[in-house]
Protein backbone atom coordinates (compact mmCIF):
# COMPACT_ATOMS: atom_id res chain seq x y z
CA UNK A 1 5.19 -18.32 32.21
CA UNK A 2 2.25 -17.37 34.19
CA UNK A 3 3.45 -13.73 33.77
CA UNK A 4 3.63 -13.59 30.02
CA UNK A 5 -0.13 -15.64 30.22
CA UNK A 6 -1.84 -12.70 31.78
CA UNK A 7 0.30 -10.08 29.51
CA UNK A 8 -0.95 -12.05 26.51
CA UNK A 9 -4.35 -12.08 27.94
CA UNK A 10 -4.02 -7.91 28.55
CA UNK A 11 -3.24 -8.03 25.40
CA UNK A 12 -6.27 -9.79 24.02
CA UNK A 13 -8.59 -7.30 26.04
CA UNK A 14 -7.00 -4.14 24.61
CA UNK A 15 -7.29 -5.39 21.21
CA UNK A 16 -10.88 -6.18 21.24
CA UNK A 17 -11.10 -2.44 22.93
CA UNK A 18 -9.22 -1.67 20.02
CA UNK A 19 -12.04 -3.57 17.56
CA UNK A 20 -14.45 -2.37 18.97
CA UNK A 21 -13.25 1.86 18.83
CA UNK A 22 -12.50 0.76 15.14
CA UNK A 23 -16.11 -0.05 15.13
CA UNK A 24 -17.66 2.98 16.42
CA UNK A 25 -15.85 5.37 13.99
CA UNK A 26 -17.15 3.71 10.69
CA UNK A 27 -20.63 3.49 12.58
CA UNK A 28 -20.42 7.18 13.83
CA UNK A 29 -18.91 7.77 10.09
CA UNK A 30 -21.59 6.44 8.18
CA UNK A 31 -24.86 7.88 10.07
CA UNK A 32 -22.74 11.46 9.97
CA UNK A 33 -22.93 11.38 6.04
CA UNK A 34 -26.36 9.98 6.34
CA UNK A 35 -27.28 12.39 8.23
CA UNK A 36 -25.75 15.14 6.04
CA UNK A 37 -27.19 13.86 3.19
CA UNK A 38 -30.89 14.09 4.32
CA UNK A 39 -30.48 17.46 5.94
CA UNK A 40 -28.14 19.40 3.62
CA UNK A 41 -29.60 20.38 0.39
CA UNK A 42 -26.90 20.29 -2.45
CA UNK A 43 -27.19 23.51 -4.38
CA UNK A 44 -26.06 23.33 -8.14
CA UNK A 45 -22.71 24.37 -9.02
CA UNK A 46 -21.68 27.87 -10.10
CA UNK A 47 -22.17 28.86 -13.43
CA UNK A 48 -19.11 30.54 -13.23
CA UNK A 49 -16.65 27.52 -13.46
CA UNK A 50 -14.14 29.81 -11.60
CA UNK A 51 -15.69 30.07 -8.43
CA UNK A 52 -15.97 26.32 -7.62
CA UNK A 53 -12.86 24.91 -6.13
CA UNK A 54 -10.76 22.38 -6.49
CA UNK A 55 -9.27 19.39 -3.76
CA UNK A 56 -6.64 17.93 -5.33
CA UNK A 57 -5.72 14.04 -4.49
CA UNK A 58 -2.47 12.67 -6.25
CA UNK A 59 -2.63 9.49 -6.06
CA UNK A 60 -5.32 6.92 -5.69
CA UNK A 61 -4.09 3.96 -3.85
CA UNK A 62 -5.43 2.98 -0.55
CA UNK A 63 -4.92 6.69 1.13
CA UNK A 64 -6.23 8.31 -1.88
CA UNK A 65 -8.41 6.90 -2.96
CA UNK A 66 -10.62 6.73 0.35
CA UNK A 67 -9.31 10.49 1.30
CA UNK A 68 -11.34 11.18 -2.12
CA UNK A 69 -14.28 9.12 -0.55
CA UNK A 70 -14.52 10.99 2.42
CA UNK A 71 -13.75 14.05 0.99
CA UNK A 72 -16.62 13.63 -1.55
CA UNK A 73 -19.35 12.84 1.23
CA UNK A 74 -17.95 15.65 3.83
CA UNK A 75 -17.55 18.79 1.89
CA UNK A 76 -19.94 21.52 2.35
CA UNK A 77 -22.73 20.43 -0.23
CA UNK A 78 -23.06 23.98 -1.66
CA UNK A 79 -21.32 23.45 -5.08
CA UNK A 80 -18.06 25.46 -4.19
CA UNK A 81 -16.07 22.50 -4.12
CA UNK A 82 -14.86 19.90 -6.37
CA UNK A 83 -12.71 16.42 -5.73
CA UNK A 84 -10.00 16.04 -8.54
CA UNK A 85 -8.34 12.22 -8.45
CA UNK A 86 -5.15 12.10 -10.10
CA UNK A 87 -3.88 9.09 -10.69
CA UNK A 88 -1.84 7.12 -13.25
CA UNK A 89 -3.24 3.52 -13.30
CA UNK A 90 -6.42 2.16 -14.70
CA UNK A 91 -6.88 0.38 -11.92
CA UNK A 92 -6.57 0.13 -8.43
CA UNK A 93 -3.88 -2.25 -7.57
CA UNK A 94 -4.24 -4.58 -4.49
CA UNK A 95 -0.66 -5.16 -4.03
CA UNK A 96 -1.15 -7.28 -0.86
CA UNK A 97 -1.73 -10.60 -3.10
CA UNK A 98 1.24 -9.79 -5.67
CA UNK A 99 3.54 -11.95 -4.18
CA UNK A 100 1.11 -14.86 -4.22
CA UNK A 101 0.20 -14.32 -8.15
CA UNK A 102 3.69 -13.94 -8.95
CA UNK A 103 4.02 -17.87 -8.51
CA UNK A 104 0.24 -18.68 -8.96
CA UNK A 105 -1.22 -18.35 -12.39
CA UNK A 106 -4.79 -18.12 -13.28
CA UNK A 107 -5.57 -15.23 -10.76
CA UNK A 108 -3.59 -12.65 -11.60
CA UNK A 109 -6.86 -10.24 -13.46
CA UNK A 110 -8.09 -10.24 -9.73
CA UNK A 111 -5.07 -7.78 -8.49
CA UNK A 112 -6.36 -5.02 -10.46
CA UNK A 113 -9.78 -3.83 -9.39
CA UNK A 114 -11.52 -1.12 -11.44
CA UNK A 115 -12.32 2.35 -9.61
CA UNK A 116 -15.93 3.12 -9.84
CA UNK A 117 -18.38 6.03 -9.08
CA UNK A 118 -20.19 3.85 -7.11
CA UNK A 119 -17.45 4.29 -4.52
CA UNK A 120 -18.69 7.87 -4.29
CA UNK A 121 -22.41 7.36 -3.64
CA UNK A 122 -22.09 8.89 -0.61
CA UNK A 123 -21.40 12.23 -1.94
CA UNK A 124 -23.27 14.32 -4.31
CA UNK A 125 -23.68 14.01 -8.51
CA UNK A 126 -20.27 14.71 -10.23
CA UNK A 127 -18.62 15.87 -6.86
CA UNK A 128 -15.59 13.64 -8.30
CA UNK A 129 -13.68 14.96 -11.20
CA UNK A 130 -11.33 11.81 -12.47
CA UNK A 131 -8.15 12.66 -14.21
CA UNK A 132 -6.32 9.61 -15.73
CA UNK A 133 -2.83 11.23 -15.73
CA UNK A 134 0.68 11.48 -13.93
CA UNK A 135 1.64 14.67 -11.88
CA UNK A 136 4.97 15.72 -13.13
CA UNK A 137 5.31 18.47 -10.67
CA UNK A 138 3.39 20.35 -7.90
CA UNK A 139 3.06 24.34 -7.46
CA UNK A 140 1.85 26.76 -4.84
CA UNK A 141 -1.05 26.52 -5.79
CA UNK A 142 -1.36 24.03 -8.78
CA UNK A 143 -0.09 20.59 -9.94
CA UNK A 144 1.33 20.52 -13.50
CA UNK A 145 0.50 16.80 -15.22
CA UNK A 146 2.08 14.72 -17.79
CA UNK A 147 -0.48 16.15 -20.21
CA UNK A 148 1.13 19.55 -19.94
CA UNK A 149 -2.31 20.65 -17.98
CA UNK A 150 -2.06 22.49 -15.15
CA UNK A 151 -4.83 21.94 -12.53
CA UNK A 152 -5.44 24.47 -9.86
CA UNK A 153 -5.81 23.43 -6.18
CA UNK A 154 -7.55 25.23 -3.29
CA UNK A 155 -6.27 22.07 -0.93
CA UNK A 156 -3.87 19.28 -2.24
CA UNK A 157 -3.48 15.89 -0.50
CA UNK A 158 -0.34 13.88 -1.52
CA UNK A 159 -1.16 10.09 -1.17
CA UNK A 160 1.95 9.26 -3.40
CA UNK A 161 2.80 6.33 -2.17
CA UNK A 162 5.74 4.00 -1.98
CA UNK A 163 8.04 2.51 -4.98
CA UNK A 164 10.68 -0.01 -5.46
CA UNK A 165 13.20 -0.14 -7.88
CA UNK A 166 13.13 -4.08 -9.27
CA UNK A 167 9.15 -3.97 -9.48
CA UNK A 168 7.47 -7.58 -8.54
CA UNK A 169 6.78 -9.02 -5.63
CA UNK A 170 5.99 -5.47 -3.78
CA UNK A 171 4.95 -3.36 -6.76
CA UNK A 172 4.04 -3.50 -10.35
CA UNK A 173 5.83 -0.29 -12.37
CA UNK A 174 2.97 -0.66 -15.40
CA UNK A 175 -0.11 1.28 -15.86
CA UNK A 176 -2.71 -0.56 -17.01
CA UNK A 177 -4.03 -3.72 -16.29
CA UNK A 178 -3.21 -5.42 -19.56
CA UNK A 179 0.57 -4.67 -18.62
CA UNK A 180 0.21 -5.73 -15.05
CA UNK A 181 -1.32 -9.10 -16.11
CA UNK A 182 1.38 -9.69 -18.10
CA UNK A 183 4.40 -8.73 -15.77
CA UNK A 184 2.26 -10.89 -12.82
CA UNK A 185 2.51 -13.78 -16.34
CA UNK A 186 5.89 -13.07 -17.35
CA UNK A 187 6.94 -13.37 -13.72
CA UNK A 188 5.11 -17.11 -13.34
CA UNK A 189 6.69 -18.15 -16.15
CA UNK A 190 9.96 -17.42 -15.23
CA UNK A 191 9.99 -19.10 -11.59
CA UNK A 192 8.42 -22.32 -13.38
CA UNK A 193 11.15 -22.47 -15.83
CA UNK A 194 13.80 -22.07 -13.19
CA UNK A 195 15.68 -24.57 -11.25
CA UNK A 196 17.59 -22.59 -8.80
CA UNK A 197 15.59 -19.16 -7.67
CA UNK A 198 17.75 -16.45 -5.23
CA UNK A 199 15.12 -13.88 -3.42
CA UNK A 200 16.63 -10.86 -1.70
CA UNK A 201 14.91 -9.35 1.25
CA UNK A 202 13.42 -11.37 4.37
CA UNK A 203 10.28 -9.08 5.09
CA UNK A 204 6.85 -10.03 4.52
CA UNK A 205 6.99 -9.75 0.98
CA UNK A 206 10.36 -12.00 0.43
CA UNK A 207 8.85 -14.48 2.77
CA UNK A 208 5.86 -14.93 1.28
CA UNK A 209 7.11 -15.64 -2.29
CA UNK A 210 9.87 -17.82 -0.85
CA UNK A 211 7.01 -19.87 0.53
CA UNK A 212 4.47 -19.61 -2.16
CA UNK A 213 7.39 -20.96 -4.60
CA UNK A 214 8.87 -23.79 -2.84
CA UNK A 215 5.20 -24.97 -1.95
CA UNK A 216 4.24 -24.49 -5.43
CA UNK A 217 7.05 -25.96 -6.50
CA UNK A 218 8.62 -28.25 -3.79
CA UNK A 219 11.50 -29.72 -6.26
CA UNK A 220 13.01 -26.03 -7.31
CA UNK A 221 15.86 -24.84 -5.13
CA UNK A 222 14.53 -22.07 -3.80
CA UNK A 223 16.88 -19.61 -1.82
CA UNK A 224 16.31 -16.71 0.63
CA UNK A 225 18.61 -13.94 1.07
CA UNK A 226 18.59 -11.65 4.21
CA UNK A 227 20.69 -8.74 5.66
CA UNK A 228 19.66 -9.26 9.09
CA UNK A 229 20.30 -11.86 11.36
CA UNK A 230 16.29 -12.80 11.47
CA UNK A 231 13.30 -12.69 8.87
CA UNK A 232 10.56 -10.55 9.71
CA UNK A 233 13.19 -8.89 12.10
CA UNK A 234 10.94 -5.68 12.43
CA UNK A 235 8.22 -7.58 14.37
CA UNK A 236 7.45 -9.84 17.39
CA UNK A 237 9.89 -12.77 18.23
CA UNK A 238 7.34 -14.97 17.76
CA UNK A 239 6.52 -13.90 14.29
CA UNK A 240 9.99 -14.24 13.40
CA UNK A 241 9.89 -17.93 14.37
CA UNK A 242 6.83 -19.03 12.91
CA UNK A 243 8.67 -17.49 9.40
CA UNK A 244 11.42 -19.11 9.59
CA UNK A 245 10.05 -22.38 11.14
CA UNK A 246 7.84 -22.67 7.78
CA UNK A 247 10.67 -21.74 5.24
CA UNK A 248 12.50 -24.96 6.95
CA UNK A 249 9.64 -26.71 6.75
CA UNK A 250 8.88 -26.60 3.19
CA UNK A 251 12.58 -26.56 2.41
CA UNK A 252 13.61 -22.87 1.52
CA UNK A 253 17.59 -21.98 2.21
CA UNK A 254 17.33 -19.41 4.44
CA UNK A 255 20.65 -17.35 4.51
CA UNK A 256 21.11 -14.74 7.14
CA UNK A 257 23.24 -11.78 7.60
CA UNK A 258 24.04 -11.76 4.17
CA UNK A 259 23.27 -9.29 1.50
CA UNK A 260 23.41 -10.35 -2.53
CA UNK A 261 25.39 -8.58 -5.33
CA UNK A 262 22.67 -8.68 -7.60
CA UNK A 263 25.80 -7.47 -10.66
CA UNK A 264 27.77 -10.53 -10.23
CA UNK A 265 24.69 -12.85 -11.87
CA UNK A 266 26.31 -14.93 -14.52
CA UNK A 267 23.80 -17.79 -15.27
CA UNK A 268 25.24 -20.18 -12.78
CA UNK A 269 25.88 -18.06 -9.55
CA UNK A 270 25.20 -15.28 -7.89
CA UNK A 271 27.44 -13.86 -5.30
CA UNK A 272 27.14 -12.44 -1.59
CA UNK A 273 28.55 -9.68 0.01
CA UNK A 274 30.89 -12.08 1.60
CA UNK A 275 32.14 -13.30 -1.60
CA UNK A 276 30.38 -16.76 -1.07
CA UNK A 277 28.40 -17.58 -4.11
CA UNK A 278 24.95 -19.40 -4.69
CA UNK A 279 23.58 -21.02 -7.70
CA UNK A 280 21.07 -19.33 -9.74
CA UNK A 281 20.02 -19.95 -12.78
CA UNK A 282 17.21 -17.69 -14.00
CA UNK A 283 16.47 -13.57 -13.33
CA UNK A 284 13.09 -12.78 -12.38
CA UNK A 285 12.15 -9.46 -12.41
CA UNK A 286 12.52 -5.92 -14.11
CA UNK A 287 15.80 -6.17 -16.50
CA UNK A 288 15.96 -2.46 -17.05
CA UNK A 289 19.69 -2.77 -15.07
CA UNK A 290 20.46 -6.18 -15.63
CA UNK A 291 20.55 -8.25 -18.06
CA UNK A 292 18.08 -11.70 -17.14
CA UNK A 293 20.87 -14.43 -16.24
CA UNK A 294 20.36 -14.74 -12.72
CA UNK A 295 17.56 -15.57 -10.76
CA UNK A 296 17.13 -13.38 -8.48
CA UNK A 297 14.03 -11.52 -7.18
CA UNK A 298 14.25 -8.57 -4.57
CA UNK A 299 11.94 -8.15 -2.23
CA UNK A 300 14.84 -5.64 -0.39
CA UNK A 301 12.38 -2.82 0.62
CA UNK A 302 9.97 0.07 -0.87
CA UNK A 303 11.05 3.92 -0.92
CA UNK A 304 8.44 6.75 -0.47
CA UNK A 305 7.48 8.80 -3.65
CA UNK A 306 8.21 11.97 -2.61
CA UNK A 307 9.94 13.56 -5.54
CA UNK A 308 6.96 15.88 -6.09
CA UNK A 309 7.38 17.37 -2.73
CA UNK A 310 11.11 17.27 -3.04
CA UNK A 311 10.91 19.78 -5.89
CA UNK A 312 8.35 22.13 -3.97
CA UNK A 313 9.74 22.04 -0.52
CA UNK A 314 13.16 20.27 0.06
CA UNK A 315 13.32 21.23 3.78
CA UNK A 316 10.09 19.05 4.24
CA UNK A 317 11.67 15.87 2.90
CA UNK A 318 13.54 13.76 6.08
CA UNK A 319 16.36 11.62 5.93
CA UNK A 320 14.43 8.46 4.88
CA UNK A 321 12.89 10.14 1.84
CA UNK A 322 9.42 10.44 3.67
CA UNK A 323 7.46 13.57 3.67
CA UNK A 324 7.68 15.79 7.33
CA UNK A 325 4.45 16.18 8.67
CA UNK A 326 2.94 18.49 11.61
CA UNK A 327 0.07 15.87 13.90
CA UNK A 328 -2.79 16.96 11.54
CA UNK A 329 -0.74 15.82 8.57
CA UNK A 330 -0.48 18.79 7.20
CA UNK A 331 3.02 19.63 5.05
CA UNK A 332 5.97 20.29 7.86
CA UNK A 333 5.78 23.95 6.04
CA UNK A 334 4.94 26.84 6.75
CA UNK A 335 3.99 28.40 3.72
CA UNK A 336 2.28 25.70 2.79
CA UNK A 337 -0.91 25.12 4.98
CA UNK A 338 -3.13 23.89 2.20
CA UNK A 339 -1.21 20.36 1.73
CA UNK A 340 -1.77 17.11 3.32
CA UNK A 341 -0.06 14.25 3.39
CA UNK A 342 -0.94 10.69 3.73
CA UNK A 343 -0.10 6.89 3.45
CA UNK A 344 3.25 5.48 2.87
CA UNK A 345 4.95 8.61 1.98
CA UNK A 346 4.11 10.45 4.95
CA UNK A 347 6.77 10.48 7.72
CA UNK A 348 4.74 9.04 10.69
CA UNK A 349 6.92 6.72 12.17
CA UNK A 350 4.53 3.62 11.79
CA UNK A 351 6.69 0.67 12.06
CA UNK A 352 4.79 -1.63 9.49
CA UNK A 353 3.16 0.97 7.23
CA UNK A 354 -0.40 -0.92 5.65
CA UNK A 355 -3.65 -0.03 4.28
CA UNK A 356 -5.14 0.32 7.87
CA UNK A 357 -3.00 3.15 8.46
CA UNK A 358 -3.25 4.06 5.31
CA UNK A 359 -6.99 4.45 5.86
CA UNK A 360 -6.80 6.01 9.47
CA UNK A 361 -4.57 8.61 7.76
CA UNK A 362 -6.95 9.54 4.71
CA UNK A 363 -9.38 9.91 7.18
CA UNK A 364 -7.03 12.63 9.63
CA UNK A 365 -6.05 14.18 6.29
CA UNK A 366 -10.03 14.42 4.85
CA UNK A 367 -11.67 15.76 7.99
CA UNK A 368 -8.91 18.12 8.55
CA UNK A 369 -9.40 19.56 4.84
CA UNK A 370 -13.40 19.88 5.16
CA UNK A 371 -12.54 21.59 8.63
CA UNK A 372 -10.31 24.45 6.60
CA UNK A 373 -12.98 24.58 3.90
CA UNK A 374 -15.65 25.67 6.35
CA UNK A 375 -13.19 27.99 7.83
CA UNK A 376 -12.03 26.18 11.11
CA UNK A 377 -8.21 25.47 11.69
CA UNK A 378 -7.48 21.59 11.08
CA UNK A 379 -7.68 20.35 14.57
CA UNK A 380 -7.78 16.52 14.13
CA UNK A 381 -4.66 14.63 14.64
CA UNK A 382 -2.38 11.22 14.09
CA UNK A 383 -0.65 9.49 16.02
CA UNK A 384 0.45 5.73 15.18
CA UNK A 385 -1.65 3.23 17.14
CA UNK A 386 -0.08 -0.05 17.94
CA UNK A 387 -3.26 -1.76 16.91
CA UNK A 388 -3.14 -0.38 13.27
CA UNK A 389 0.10 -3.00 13.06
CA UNK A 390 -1.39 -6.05 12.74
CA UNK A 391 -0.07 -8.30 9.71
CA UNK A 392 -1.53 -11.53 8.26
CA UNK A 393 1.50 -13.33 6.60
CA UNK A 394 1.08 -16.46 4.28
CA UNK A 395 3.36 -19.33 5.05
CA UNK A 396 3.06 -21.22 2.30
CA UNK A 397 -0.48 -21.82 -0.21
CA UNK A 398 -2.46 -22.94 2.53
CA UNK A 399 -1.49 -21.47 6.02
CA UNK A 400 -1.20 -18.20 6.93
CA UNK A 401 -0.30 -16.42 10.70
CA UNK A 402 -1.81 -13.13 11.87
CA UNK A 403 0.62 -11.21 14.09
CA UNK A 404 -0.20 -8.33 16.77
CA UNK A 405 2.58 -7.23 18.98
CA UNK A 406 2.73 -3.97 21.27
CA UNK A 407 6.37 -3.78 21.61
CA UNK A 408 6.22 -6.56 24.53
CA UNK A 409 3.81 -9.00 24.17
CA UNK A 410 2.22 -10.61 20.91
CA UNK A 411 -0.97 -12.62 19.88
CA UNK A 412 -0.25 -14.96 16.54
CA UNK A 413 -3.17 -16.89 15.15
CA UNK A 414 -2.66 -19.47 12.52
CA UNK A 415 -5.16 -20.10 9.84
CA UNK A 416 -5.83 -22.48 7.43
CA UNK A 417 -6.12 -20.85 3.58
CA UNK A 418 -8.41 -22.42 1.52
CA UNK A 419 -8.77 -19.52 -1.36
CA UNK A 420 -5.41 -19.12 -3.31
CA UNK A 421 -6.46 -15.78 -4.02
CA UNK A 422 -6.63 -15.32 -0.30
CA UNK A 423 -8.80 -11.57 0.09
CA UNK A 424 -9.44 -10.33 -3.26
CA UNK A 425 -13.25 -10.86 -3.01
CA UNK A 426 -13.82 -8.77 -0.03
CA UNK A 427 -10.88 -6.39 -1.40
CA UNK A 428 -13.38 -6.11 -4.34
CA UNK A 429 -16.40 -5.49 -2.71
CA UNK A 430 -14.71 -2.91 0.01
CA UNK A 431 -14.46 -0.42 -2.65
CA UNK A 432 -17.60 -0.96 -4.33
CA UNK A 433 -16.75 -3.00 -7.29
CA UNK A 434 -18.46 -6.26 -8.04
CA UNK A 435 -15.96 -9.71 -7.48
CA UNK A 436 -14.65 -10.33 -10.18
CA UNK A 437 -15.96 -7.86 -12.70
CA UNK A 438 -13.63 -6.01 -14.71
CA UNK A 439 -15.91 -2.41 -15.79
CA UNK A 440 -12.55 -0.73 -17.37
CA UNK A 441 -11.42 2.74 -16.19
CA UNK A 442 -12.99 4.34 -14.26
CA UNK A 443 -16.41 6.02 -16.18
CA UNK A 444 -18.87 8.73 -14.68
């Protein structure tokens, strides 16, 4: 006991080291581009459209979209260079609270956050060129979109992302905000009118709608479905019990080891892959496969987006779908030096992939692509930090549990959660758009 009390407490210290390095970088960040801005006169553009060249993000979710930031404030101010955003959605999606406004109604416009110019203040006048459209395929040297434009790229960043193939609670599969309203509504509606609800998957995101919807609605049977032989099973023991205590407490079935044939839905039961069935009496979800009889919701785990990559280098893409990358997140590729990689579809081995590392990585992948703009060889590099793998979990409407663990030891700290739209305020205001203020797409 006393052992574990002064590993706990070892633990404590390096984390507020941890803080406090966190801390220094945006600080030593911020009066960098400060700096730059007061000393560095921006020249005007080329006339010669030509000559100016392009950085090309795809994708615009947390590792994009703040890649583009720094990118925008970092590259040499001379008028050579120009940040192109690519990306499909009208707004930026804070997927964190989607399992919480998939049960609670009345919140759901505050998941979808417009981007703004004002997020690129930093930078220079019309640095940012933003391009409302889907890449259908990348090139040595270009990306081709939906359009049928073809955009030219001195530097490419992939920030692609992760996607699931039933949608809700992780991810949306819409466009625009009007849509994602209404699968958030369509998705409410359904778990209200159901008696008997089946969720697949025991990570954070089945968890926390298991939770959300028995507390929400304590009289519904409300059923959790896991492979393993623990929820949570990729983090700290501790972690796992303070899950699974609160799914007792509020009442959630909790079976274990178990993994649901999501075909054999027939409006009354749904089976397991032991041939044991459960009742179920509503589908919730995307009914693209299956036709809505069953309720069942999976929450079974995302897959990287790396088809773009898969197309352009096949050798690059590893076992687990993720895209190979050399320390400076450059493209595990030789002949292909100009592209960077970041966020969920980059093979780093993070163990609990989140906007944190998300952001630590757009930052590796930025700097190193203003380093080969001025001519240097990318030189900064990633490695995951246990720090970076700190969760906050909600247990229910009104309790929540943050969780750091290093492997060995592990700090939990409950919290009481008064806002039922938990962070989207300071979610909001982090990228520079006024709580809760829709502006529309995004307008220069």
């Amino acid at each position: 006991m006393a052992l574990e009390r002064v590993k706990k407490a070892i633990l404590f210290t390096r984390l507020v080291a941890y803080g406090f390095r966190v801390s220094v970088s945006i600080l030593r960040r911020a009066v960098s581009v400060k700096f730059a801005a007061l000393t560095t006169r921006t020249l005007t553009p080329p006339t010669d459209h030509s000559e100016v060249k392009n950085v090309v993000v795809v994708g615009a979710a947390f590792a994009g979209y703040f890649a583009a930031r720094i990118l925008a404030a970092s590259l040499p101010r001379d008028g050579r260079y120009r940040v192109v955003v690519i990306e499909p959605n009208t707004h930026f999606n804070f997927t964190w609270v989607l399992p919480r406004f998939s049960v609670v109604g009345g919140h759901e416009h505050k998941a979808f956050i417009p981007y703004t110019p004002a997020f690129f203040a930093q930078g220079p006048k019309d640095v940012v060129r933003w391009v409302r459209d889907r890449v259908t395929s990348v090139r040595k040297g270009s990306v081709v979109l939906r359009s049928g434009d073809e955009i030219p790229y001195e530097f490419l960043i992939i920030a692609t992302g992760s996607t699931v193939a039933n949608g809700l609670p992780s991810r949306l599969g819409v466009e625009t905000r009007e849509e994602g309203m209404g699968v958030l509504k369509a998705m409410q509606a359904r778990i209200k009118a159901a008696n008997r609800v089946v969720i697949a998957g025991g990570g954070a995101a089945g968890v926390e709608l298991a939770t959300d919807a028995k507390n929400q609605y304590p009289d519904k049977s409300v059923t959790l479905v896991h492979s393993r032989q623990a929820v949570m099973h990729r983090f700290g023991p501790g972690l796992q019990k303070d899950a699974m205590d609160a799914l007792q407490r509020l009442g959630v079935d909790v079976i274990l080891g178990e993994r649901v044939d999501s075909g054999s839905a027939d409006g009354k039961f749904i089976a397991l892959g032991s041939g044991r069935k459960v009742e179920c009496d509503c589908f919730v979800g995307r009914v693209a496969d299956i036709q809505m009889l069953a309720g069942q919701i999976n929450c079974t785990g995302q897959r990287p987006a790396s088809r773009l990559i898969a197309e352009l280098a096949p050798d690059a893409i590893a076992p687990s779908g993720h895209i190979r990358v050399k320390p400076t997140l450059q493209i595990d590729d030789e002949s292909l030096p100009n592209v960077f990689v970041c966020g969920d579809v980059a093979d780093t081995k993070d163990t609990n992939p989140n906007s944190r590392i998300a952001g630590r990585q757009a930052e590796i992948a930025a700097d190193n692509v203003v380093l080969a703009a001025t001519g240097k060889e990318p030189s900064y590099t990633y490695s995951p930090g246990w720090g970076d793998g700190v969760i906050k979990l909600t247990l229910g409407l009104d309790r929540s549990t943050t969780h750091f663990w290093d492997g060995e030891s592990e700090l939990l700290f409950s919290h009481q959660e008064a806002d039922l739209a938990l962070m989207c305020g300071r979610a909001w205001a982090g990228v520079s758009a006024k709580p809760f203020e829709d502006t529309g797409m995004y307008s220069s």
